[in-house]
Structure formats: C-alpha cells, structure tokens
PDB file of N, CA and C in Angstrom:
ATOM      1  N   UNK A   1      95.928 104.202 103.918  1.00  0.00           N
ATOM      2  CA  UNK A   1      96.551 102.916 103.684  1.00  0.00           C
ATOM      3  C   UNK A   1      97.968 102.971 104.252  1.00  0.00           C
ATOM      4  N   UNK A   2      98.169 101.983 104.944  1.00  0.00           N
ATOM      5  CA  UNK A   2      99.630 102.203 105.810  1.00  0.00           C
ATOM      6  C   UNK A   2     100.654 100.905 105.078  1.00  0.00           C
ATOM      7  N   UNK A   3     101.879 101.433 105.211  1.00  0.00           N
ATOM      8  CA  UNK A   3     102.831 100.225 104.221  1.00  0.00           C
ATOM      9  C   UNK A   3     103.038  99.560 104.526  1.00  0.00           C
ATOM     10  N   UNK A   4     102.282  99.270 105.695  1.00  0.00           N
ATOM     11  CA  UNK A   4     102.555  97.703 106.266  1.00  0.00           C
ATOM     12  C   UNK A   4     101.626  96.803 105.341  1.00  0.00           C
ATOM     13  N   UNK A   5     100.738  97.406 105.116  1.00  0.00           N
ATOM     14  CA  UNK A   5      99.519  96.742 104.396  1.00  0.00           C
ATOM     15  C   UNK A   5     100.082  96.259 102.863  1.00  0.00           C
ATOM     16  N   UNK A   6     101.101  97.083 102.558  1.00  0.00           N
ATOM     17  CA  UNK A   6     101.669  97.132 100.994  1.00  0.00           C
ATOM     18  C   UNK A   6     102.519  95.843 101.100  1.00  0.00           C
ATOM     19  N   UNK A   7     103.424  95.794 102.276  1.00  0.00           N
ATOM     20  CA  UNK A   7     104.341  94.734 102.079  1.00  0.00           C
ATOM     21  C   UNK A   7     103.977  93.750 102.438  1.00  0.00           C
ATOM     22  N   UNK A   8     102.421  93.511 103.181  1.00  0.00           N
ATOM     23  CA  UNK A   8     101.798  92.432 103.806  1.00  0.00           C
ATOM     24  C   UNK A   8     101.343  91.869 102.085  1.00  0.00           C
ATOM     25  N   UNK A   9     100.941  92.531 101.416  1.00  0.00           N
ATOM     26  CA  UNK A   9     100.454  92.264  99.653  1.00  0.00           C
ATOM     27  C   UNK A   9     101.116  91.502  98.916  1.00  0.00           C
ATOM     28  N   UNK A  10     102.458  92.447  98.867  1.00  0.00           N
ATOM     29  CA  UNK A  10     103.891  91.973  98.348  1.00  0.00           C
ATOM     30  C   UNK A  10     104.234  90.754  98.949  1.00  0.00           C
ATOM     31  N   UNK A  11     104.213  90.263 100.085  1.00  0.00           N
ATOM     32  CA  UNK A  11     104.675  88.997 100.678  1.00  0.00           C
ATOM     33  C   UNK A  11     103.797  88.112 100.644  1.00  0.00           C
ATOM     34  N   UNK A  12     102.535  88.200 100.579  1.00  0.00           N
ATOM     35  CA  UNK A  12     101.799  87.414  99.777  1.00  0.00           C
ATOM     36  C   UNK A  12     101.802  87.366  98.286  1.00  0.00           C
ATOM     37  N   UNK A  13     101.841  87.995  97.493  1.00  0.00           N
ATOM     38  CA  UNK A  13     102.065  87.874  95.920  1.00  0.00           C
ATOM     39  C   UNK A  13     103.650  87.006  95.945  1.00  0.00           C
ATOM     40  N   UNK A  14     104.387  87.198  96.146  1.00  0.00           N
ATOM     41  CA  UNK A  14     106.083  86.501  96.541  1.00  0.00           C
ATOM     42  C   UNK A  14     105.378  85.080  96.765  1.00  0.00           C
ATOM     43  N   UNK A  15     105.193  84.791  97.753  1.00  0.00           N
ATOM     44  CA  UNK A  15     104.583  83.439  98.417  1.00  0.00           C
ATOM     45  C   UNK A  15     104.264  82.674  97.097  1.00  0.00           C
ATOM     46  N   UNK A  16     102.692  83.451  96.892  1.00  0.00           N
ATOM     47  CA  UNK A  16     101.683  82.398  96.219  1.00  0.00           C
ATOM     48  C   UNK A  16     102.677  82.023  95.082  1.00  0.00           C
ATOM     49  N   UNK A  17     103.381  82.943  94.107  1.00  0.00           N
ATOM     50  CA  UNK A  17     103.941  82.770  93.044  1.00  0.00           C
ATOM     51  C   UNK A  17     105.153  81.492  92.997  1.00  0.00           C
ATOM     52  N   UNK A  18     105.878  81.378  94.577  1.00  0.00           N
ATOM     53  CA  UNK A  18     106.320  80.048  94.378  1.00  0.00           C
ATOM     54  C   UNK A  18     105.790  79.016  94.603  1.00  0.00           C
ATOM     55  N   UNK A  19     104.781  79.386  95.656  1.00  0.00           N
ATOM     56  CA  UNK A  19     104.230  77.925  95.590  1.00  0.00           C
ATOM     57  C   UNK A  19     103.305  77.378  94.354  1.00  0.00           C
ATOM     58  N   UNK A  20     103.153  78.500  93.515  1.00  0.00           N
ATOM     59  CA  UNK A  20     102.295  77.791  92.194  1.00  0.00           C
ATOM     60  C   UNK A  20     103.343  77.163  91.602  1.00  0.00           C
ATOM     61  N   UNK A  21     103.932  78.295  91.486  1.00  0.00           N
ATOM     62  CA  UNK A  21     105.453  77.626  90.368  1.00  0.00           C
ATOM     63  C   UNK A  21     105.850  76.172  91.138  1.00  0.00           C
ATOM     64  N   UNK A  22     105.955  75.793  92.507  1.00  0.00           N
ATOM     65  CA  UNK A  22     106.252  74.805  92.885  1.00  0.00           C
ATOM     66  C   UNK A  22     105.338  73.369  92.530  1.00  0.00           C
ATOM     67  N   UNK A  23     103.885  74.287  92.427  1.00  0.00           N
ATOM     68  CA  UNK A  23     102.887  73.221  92.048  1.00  0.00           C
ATOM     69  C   UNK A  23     103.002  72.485  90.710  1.00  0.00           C
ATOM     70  N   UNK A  24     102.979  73.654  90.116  1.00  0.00           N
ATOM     71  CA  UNK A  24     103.241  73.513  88.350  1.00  0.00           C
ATOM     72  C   UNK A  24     104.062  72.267  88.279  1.00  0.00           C
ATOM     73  N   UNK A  25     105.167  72.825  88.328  1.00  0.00           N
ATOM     74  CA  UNK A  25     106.311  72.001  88.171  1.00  0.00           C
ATOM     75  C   UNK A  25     106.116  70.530  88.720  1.00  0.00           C
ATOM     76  N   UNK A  26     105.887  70.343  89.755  1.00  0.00           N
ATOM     77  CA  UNK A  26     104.997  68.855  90.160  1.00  0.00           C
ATOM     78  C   UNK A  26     103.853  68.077  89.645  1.00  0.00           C
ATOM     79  N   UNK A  27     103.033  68.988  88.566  1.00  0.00           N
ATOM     80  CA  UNK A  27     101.962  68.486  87.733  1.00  0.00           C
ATOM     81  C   UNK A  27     101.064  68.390  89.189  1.00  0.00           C
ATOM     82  N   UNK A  28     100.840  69.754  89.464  1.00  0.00           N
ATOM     83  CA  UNK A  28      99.169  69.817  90.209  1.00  0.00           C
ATOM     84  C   UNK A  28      99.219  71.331  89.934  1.00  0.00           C
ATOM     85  N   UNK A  29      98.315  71.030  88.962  1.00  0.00           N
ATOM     86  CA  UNK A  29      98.248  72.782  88.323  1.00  0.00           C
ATOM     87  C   UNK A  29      96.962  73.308  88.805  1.00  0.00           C
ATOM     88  N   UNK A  30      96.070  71.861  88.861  1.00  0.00           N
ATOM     89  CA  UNK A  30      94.629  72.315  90.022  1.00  0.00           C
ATOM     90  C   UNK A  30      95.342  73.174  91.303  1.00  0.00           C
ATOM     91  N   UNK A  31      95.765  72.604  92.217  1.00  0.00           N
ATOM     92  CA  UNK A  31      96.206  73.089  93.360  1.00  0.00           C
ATOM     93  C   UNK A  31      97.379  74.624  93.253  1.00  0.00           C
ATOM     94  N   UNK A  32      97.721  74.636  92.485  1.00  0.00           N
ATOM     95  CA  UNK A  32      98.246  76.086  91.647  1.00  0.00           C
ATOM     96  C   UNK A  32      97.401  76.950  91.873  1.00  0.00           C
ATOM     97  N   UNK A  33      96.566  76.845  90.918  1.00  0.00           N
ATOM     98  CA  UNK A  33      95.132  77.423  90.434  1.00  0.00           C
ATOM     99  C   UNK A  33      94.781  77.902  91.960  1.00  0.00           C
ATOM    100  N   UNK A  34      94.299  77.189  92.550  1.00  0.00           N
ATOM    101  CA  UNK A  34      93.715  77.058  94.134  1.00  0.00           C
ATOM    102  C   UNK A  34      94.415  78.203  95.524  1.00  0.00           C
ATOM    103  N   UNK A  35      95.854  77.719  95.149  1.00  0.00           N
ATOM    104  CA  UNK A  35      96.590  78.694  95.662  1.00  0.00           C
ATOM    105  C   UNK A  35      96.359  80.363  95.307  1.00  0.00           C
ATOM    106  N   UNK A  36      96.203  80.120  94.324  1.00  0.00           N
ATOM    107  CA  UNK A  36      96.602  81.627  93.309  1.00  0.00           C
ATOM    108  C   UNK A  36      95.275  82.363  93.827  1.00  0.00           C
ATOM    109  N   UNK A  37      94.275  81.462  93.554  1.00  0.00           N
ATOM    110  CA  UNK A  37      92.633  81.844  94.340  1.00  0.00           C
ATOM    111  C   UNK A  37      93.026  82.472  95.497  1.00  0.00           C
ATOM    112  N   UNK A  38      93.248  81.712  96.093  1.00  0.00           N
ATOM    113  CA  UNK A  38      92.997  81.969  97.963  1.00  0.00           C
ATOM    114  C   UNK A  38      94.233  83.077  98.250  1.00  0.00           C
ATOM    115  N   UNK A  39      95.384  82.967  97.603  1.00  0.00           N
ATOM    116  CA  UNK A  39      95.835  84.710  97.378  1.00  0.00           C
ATOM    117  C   UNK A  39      95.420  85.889  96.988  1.00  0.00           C
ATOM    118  N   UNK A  40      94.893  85.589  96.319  1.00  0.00           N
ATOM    119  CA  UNK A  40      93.779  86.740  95.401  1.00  0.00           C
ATOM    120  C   UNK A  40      92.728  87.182  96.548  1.00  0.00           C
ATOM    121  N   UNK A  41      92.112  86.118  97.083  1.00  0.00           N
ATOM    122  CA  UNK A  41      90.828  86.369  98.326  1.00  0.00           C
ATOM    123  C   UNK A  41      91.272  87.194  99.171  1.00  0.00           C
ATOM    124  N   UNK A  42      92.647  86.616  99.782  1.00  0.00           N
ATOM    125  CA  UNK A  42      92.872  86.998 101.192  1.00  0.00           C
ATOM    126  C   UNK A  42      93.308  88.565 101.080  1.00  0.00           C
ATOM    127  N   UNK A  43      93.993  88.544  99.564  1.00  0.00           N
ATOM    128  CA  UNK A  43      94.284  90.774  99.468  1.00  0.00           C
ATOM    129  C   UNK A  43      93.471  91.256  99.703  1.00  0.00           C
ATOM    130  N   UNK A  44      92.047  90.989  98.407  1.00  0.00           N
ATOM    131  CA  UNK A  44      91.090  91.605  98.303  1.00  0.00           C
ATOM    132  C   UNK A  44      89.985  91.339  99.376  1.00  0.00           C
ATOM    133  N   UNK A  45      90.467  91.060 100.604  1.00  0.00           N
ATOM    134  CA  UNK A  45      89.869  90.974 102.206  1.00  0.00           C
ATOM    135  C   UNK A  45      90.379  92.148 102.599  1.00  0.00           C
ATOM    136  N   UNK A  46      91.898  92.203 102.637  1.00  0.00           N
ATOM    137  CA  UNK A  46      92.202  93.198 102.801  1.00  0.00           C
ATOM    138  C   UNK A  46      91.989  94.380 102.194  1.00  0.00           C
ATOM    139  N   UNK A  47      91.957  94.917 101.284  1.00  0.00           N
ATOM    140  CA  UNK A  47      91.666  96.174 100.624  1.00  0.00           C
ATOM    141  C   UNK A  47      90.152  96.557 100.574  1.00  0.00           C
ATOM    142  N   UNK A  48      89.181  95.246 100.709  1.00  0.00           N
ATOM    143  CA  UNK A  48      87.934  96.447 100.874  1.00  0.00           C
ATOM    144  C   UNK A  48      87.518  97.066 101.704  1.00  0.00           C
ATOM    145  N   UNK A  49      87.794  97.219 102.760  1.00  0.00           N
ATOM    146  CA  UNK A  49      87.499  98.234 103.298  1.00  0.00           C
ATOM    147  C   UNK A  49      88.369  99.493 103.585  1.00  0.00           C
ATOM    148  N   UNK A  50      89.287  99.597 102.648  1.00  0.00           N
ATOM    149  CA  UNK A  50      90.136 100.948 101.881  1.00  0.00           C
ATOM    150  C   UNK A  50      89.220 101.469 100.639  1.00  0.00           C
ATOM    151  N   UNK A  51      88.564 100.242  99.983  1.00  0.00           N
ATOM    152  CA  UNK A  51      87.862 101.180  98.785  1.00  0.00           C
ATOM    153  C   UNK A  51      86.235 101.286  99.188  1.00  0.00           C
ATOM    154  N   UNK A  52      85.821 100.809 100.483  1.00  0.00           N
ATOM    155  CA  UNK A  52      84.475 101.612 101.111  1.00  0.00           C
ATOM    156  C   UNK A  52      84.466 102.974 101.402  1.00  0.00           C
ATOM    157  N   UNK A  53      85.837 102.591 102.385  1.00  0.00           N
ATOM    158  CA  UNK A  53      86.234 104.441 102.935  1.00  0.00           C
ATOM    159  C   UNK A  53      86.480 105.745 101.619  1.00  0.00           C
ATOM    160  N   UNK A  54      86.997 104.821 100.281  1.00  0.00           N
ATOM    161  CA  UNK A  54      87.473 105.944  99.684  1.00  0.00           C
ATOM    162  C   UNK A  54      86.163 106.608  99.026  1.00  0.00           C
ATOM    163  N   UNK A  55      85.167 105.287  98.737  1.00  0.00           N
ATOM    164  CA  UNK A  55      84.042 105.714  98.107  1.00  0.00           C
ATOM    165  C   UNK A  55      82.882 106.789  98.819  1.00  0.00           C
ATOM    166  N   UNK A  56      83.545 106.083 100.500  1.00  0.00           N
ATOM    167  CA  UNK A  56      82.766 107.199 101.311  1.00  0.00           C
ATOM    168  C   UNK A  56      83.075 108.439 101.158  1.00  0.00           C
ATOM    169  N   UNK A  57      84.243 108.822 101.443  1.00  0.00           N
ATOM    170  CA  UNK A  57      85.105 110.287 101.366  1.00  0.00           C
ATOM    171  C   UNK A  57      84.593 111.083 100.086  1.00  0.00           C
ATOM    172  N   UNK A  58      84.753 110.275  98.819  1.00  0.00           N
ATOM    173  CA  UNK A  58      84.181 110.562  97.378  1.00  0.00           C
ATOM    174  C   UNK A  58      82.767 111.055  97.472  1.00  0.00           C
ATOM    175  N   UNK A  59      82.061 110.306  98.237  1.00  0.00           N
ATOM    176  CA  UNK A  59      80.435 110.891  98.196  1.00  0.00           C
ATOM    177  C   UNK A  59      80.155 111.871  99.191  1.00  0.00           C
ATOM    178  N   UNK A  60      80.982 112.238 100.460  1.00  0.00           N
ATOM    179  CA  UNK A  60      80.753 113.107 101.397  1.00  0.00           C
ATOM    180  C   UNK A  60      81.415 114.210 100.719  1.00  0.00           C
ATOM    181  N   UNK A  61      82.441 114.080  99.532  1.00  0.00           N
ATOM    182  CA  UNK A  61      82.975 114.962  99.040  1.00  0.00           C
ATOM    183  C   UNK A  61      81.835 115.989  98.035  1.00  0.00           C
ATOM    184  N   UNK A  62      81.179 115.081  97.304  1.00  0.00           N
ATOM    185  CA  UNK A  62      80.574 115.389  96.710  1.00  0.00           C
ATOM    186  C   UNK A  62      78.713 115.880  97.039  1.00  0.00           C
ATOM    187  N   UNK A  63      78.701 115.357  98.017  1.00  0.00           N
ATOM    188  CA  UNK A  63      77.359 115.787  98.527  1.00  0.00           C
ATOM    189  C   UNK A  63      77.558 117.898  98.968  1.00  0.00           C
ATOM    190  N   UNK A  64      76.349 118.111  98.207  1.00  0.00           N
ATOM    191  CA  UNK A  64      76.201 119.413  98.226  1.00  0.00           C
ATOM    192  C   UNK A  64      75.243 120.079  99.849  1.00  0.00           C
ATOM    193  N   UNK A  65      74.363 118.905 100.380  1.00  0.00           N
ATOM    194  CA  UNK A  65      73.648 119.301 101.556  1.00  0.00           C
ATOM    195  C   UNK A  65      73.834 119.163 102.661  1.00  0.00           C
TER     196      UNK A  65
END
C-alpha cells in the first residue's frame, strides 16, 4: 500500500464530510446521505484489491504443498 493511496482516502474523507455538513445544513440530508455513500464506494474500490492480495499472501503463506 503506497501513501499516496492513504492521502488519496484522507482527501476524500475531508471532502465528503463538508459537503454533507454543507448538505445538512441546507436541509438535504437525502443528498448528504448520498454523498457519504458514494465516498464510502469509491475507497472501498480502492482498497480491494489490497485485501485480495493480502488474503492471497495469507493463503500462499499458509499452504503447506
């Protein structure tokens, strides 16, 4: 995992959090909600295939044959 990937996370978590808070505050807490979603998606786009590889490594680790 390289830290570009960390601060690419971080600058998305930063983001979404004002623009909900921006939503909120305007009374569209749907579109909050929505935001907060499609932040959530776009990490966990990113990170799975960090926790395929790790699960791979884990089972090649563990394979005895």
């Amino acid at each position: 995992m390289s830290v570009g990937l960390i601060f690419k996370i971080a600058a998305v978590g930063i983001l979404v959090s004002i623009l909900s808070q921006v939503l909120k505050h305007s009374g569209r807490e749907e579109q909050a909600f929505l935001v907060s979603l499609a932040g959530l998606i776009l990490v966990i786009t990113w990170i799975v295939p960090y926790i395929y590889d790790m699960f791979t490594m884990v089972q090649a680790l563990f394979s005895f044959g």
